[in-house]
C-alpha atoms as a PDB file:
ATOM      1  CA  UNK A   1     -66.353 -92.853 -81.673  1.00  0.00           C
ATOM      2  CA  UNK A   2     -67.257 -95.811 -83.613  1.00  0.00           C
ATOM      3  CA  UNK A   3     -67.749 -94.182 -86.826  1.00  0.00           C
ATOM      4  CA  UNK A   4     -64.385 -93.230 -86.807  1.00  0.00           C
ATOM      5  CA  UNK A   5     -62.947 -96.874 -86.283  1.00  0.00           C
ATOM      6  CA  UNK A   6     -62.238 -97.388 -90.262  1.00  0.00           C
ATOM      7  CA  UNK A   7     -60.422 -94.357 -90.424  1.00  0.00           C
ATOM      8  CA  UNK A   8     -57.979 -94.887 -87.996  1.00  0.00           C
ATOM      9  CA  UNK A   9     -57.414 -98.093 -89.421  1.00  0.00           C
ATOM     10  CA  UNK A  10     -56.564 -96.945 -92.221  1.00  0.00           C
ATOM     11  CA  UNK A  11     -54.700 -94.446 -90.915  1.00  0.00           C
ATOM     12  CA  UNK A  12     -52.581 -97.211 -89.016  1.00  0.00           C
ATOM     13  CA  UNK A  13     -51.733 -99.305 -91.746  1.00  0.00           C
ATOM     14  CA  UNK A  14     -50.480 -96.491 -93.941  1.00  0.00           C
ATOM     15  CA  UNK A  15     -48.380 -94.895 -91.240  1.00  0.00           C
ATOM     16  CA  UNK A  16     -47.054 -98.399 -90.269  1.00  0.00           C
ATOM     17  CA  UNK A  17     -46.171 -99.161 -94.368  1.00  0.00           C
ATOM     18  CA  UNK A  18     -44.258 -95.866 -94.422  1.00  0.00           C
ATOM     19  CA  UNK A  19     -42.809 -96.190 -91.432  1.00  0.00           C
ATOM     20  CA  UNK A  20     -41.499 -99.296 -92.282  1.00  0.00           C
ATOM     21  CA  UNK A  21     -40.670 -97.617 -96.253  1.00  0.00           C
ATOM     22  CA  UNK A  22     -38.224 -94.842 -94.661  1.00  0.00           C
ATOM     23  CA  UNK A  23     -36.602 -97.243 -91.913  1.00  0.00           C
ATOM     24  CA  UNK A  24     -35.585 -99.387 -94.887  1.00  0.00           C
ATOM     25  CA  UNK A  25     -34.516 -96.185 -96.963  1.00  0.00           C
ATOM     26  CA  UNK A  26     -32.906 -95.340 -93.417  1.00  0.00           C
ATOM     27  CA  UNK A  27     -30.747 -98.606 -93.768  1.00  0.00           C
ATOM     28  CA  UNK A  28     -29.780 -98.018 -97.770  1.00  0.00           C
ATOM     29  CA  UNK A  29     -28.599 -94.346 -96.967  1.00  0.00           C
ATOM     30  CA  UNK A  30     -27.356 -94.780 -93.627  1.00  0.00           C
ATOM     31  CA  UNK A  31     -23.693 -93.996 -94.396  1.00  0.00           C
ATOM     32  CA  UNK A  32     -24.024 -91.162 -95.809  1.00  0.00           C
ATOM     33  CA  UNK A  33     -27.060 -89.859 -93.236  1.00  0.00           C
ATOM     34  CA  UNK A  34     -24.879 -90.460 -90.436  1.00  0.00           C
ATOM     35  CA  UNK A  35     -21.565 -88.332 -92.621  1.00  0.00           C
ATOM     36  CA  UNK A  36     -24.037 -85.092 -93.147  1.00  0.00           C
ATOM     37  CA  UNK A  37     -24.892 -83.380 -89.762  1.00  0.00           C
ATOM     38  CA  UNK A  38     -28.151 -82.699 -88.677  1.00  0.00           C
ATOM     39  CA  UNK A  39     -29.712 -85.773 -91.168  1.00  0.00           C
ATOM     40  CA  UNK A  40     -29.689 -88.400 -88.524  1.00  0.00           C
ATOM     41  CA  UNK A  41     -31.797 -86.364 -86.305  1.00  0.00           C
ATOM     42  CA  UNK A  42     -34.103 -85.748 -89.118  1.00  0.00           C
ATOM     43  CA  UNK A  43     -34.548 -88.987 -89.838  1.00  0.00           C
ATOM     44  CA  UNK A  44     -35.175 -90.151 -86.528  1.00  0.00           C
ATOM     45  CA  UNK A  45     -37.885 -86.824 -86.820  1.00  0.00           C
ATOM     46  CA  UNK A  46     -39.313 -88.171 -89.420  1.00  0.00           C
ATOM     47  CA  UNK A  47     -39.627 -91.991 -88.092  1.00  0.00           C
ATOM     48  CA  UNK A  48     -41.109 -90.386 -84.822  1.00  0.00           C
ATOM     49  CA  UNK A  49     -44.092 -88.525 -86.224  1.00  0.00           C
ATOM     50  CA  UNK A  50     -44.828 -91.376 -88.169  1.00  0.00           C
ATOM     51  CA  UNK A  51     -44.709 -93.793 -85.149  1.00  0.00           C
ATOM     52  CA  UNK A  52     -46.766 -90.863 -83.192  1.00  0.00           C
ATOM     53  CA  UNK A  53     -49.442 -91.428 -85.709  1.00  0.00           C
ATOM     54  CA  UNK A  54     -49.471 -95.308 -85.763  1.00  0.00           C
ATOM     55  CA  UNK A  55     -49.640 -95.440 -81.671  1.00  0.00           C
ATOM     56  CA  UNK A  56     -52.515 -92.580 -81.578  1.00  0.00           C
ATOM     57  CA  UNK A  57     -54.153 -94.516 -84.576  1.00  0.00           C
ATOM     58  CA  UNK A  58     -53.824 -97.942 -82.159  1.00  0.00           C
ATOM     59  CA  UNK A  59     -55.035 -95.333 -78.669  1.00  0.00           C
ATOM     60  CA  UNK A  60     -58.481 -94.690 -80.909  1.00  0.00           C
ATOM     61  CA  UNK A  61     -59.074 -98.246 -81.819  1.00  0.00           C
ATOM     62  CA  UNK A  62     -58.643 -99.869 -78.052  1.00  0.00           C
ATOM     63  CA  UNK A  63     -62.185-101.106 -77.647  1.00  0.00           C
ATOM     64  CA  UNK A  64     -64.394-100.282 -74.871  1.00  0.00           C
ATOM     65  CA  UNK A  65     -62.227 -96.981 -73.476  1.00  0.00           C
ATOM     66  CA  UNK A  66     -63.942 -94.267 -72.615  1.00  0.00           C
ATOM     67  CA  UNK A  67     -63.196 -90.900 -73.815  1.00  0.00           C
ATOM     68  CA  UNK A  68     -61.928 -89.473 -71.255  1.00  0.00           C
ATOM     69  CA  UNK A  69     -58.936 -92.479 -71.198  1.00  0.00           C
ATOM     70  CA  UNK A  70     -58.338 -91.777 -74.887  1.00  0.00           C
ATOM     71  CA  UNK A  71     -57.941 -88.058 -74.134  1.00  0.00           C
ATOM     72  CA  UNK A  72     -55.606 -88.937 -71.390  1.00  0.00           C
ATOM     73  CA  UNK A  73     -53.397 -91.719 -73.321  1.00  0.00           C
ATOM     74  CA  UNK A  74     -53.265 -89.016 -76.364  1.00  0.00           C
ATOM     75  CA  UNK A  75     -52.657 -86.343 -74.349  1.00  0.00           C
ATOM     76  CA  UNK A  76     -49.933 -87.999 -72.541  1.00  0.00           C
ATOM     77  CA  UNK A  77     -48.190 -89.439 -75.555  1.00  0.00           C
ATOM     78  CA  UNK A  78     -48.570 -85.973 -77.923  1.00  0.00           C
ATOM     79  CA  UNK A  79     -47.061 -84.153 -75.241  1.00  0.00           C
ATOM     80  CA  UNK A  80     -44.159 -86.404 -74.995  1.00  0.00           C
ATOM     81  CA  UNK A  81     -43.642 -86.460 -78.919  1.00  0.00           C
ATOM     82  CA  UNK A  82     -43.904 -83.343 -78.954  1.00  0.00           C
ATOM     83  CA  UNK A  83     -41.387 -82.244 -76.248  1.00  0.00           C
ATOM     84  CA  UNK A  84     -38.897 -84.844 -78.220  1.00  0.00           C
ATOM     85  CA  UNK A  85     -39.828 -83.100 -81.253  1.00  0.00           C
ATOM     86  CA  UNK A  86     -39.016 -79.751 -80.391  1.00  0.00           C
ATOM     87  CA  UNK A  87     -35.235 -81.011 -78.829  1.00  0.00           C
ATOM     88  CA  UNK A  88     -35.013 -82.366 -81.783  1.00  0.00           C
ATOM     89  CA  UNK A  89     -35.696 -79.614 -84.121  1.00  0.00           C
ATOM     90  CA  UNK A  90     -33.901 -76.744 -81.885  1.00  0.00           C
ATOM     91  CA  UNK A  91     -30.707 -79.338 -82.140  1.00  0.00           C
ATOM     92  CA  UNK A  92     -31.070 -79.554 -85.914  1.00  0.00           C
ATOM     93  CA  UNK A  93     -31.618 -75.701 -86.153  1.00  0.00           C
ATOM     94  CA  UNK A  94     -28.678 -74.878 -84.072  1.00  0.00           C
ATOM     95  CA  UNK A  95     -26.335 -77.169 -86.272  1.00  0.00           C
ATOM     96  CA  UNK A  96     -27.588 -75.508 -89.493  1.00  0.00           C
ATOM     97  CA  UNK A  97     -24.905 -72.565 -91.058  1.00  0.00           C
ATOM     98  CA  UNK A  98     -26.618 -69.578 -91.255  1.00  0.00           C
ATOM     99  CA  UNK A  99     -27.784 -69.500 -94.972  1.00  0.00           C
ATOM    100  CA  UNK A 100     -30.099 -72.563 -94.264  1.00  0.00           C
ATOM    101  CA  UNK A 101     -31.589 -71.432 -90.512  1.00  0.00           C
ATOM    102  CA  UNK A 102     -34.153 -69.804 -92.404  1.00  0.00           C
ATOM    103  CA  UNK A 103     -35.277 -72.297 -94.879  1.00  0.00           C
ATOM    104  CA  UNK A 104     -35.863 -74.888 -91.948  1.00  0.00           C
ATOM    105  CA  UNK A 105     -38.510 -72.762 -90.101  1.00  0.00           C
ATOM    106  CA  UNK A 106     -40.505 -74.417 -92.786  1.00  0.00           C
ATOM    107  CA  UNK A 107     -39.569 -77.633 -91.619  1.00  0.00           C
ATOM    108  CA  UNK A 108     -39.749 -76.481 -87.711  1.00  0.00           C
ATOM    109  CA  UNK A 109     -43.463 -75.236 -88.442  1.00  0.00           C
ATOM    110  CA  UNK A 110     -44.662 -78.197 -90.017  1.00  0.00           C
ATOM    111  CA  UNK A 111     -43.376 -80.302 -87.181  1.00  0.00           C
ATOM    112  CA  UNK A 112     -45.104 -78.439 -84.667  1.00  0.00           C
ATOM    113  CA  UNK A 113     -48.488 -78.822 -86.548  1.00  0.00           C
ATOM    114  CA  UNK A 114     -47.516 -82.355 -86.617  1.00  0.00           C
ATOM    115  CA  UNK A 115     -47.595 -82.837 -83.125  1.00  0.00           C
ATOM    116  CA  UNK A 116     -49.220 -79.807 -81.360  1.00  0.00           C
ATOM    117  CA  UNK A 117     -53.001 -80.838 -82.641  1.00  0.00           C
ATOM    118  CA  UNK A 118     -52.551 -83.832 -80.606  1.00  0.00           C
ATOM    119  CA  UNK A 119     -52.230 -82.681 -77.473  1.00  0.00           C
ATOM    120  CA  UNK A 120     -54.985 -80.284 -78.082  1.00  0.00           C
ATOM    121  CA  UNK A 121     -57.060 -83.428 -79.227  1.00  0.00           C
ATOM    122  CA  UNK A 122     -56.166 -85.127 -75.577  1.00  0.00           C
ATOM    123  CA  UNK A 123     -57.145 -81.741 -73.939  1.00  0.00           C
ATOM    124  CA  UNK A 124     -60.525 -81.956 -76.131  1.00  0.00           C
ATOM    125  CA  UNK A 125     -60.908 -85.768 -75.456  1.00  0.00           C
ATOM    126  CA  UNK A 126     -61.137 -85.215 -71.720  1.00  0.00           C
ATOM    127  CA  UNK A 127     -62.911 -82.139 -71.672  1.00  0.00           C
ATOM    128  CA  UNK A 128     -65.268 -84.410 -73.622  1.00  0.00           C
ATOM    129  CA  UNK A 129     -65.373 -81.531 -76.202  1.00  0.00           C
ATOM    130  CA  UNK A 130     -67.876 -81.837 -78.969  1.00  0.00           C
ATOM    131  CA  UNK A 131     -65.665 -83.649 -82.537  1.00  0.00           C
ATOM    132  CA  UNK A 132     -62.602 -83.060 -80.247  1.00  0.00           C
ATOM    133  CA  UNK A 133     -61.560 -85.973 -82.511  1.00  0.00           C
ATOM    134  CA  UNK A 134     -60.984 -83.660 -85.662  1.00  0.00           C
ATOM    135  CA  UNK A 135     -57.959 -82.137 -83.935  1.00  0.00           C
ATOM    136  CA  UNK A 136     -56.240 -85.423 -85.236  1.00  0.00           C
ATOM    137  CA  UNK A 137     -57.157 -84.545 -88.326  1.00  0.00           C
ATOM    138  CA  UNK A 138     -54.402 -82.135 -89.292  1.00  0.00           C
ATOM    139  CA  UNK A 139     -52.075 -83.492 -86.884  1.00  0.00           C
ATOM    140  CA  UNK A 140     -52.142 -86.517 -89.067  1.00  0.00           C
ATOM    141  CA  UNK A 141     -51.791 -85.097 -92.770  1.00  0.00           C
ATOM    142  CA  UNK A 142     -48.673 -82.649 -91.610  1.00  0.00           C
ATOM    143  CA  UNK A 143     -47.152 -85.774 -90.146  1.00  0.00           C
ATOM    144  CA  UNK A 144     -47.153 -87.964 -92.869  1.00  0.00           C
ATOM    145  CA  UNK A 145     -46.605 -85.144 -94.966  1.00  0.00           C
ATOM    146  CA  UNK A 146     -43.816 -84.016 -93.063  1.00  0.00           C
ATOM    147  CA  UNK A 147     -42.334 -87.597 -93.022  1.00  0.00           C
ATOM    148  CA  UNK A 148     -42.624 -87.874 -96.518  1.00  0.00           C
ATOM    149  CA  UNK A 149     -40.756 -84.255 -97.553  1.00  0.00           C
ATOM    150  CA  UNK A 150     -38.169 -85.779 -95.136  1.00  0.00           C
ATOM    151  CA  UNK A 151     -38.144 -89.107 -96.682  1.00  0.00           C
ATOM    152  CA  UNK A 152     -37.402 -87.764 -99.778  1.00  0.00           C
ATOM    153  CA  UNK A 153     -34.607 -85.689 -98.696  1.00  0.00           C
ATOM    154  CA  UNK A 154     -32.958 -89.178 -96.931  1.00  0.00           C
ATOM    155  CA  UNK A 155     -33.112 -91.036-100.090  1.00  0.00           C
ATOM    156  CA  UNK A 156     -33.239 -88.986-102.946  1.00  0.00           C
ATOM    157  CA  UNK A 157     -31.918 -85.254-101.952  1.00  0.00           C
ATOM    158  CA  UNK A 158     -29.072 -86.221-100.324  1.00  0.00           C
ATOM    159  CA  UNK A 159     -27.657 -88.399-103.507  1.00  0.00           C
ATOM    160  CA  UNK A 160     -27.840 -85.494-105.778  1.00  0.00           C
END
């Protein structure tokens, strides 16, 4: 797994700058987040998916683990993220009016391609599954996408 040690830290360092970029957008907004329903959750959503990549990121760069304790650390943390995740999103989806249920499936979907691929990856890992490591892959871009479509929405959608 060494060849894919500059790619996760790269992968860590942008996931911990915009991490840190929406808590602080968080902070500007937070009056108004906490005044619209359903925004503080998605907020803490979005903060979580990041942090779910920067602590997988930090699992893959541990030196001298084998694979099989990657698989299990990732494994055990996607599955946790992921459970929080889905609370998270059937509370947000409940508190939505009826016109906008349907426009968050989106939302819901992306979420769960944010986290699922994870714990398929820890599965993978300690199956010792040939590149069970690309299962990160997507995991990773719908997260940070998904963090930054939310992002935007905190800071700039909900000024409009």
């Amino acid at each position: 797994m060494a060849e894919w040690n500059d790619f996760f830290v790269a992968v860590a360092g942008a996931s911990a700058a915009l991490t840190g970029l929406i808590f602080v957008g968080i902070s500007i907004s937070l009056t108004k987040i906490l005044s619209i329903q359903g925004l503080p959750d998605r907020a803490l959503l979005s903060l979580l998916l990041l942090l779910n990549v920067l602590i997988i990121s930090i699992l893959f760069l541990v030196p001298q683990q084998t694979t099989k304790a990657i698989g299990i650390e990732v494994l055990v943390f996607g599955i946790i993220v992921w459970v929080v995740v889905l609370k998270l999103d059937l509370r947000i989806y409940k508190q939505k009016q009826n016109r906008y249920r349907l426009p968050y499936v989106f939302y819901f979907v992306i979420d769960h391609l944010a986290t699922v691929p994870f714990v398929i990856a820890g599965f993978a890992l300690i199956i010792n599954c040939t590149n069970a490591e690309y299962w990160v892959l997507p995991a990773i871009i719908f997260s940070i996408v998904k963090a930054v479509l939310d992002g935007w929405v905190l800071l700039v959608e909900i000024n409009r």
